[in-house]
Protein backbone atom coordinates (compact mmCIF):
# COMPACT_ATOMS: atom_id res chain seq x y z
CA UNK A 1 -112.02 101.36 -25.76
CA UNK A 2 -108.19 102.63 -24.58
CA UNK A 3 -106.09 103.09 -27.43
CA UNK A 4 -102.83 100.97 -27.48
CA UNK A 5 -99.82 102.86 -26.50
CA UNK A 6 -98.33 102.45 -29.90
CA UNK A 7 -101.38 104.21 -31.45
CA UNK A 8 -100.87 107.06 -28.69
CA UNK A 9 -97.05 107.45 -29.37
CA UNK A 10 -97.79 107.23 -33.33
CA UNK A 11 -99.85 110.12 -33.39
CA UNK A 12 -98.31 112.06 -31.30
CA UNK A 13 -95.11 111.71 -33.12
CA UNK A 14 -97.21 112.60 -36.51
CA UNK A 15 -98.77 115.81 -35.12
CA UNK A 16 -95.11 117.09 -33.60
CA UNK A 17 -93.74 116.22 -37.27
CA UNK A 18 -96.44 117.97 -39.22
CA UNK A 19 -95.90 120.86 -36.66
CA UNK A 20 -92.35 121.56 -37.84
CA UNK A 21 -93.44 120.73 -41.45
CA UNK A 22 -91.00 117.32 -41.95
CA UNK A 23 -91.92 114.84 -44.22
CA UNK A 24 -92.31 111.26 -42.80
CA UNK A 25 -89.00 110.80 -45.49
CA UNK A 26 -87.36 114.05 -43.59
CA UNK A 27 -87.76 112.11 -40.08
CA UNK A 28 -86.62 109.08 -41.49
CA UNK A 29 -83.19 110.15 -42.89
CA UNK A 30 -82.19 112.04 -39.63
CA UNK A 31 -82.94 109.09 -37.88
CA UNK A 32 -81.48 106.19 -40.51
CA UNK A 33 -84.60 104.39 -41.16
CA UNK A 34 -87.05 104.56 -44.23
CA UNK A 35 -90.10 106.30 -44.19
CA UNK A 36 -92.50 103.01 -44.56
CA UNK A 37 -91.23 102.68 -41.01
CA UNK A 38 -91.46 105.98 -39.98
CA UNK A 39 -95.32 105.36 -41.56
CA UNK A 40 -95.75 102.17 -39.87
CA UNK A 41 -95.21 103.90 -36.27
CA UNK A 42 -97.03 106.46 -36.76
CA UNK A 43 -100.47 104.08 -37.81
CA UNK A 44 -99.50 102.25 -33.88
CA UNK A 45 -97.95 99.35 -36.22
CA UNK A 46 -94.84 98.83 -35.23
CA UNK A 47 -93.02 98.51 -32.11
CA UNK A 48 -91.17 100.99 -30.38
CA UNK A 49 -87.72 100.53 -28.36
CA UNK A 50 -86.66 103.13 -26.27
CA UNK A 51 -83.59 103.73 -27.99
CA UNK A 52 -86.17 104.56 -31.80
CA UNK A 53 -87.98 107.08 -29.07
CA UNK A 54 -85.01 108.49 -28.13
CA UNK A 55 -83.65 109.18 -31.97
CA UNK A 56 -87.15 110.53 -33.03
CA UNK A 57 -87.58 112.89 -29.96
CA UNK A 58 -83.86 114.10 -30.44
CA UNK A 59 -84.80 114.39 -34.29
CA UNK A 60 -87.66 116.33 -33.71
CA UNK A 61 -85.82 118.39 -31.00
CA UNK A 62 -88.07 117.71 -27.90
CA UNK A 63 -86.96 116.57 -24.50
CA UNK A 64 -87.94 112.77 -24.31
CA UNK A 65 -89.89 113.47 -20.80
CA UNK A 66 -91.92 116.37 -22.64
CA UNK A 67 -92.65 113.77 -25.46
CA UNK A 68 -94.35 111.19 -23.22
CA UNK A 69 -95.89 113.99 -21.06
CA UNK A 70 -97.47 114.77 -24.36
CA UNK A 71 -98.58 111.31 -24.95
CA UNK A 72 -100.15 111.45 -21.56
CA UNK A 73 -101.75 114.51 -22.01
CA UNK A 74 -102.85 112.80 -24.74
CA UNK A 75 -104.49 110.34 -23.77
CA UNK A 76 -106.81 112.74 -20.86
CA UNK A 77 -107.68 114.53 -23.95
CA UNK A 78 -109.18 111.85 -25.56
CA UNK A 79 -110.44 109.76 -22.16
CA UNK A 80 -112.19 113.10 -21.53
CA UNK A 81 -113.90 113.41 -24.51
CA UNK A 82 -115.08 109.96 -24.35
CA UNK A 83 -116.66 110.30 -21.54
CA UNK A 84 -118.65 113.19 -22.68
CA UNK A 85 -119.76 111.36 -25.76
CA UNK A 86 -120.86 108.15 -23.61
CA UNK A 87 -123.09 110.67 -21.46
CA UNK A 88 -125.05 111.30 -24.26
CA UNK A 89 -127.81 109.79 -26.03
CA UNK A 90 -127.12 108.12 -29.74
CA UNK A 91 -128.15 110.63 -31.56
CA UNK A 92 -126.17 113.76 -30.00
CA UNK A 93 -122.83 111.41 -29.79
CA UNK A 94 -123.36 111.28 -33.39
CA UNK A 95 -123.71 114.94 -33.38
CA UNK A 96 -120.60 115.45 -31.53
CA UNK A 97 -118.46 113.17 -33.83
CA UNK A 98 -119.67 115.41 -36.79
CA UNK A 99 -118.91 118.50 -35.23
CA UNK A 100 -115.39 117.01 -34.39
CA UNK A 101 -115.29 116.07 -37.98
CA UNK A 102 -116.14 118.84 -39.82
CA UNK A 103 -113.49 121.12 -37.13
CA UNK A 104 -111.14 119.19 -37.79
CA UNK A 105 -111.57 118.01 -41.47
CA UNK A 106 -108.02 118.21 -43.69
């Protein structure tokens, strides 16, 4: 199943954040909303306008046509390593998702 493109843009936006070590309250103040919002778009729960994409990218100092190239990029990523996992049999996509797990455990 395709991830929304909320979900996409939400995660994106968190990994770029954590990146340059801001708080979800840190993005919210430059760009004069709270951080339950900030939180909410980030989970692919809210609804984005262009005009909130353009004051988080500028925020977060990234060109808005680099952001969405990222959300596309994205989006092969994870396409890509669906399709390897739906190759398999049960057992070894179950594998996989606990090696992905355990590299990338927080």
């Amino acid at each position: 199943m395709m991830q929304s493109i909320t979900v996409r843009l939400g995660i994106v936006i968190r990994e770029i954040r954590k990146s340059q070590n801001l708080t979800q309250e840190e993005l919210a103040e430059k760009i004069g909303t709270s951080f339950s919002y900030i939180g909410r778009l980030e989970r692919g729960e809210g609804n984005f306008t262009v005009q909130t994409l353009e004051k988080i990218t500028n925020a977060l100092n990234i060109d808005f046509f680099d952001f969405m190239s990222l959300v596309k990029k994205e989006n092969e990523i994870l396409l890509e390593v669906n399709s390897l996992l739906l190759q398999q049999d049960e057992d070894n996509q179950l594998r996989g998702l606990n090696i992905l797990k355990e590299l990338y455990r927080r």
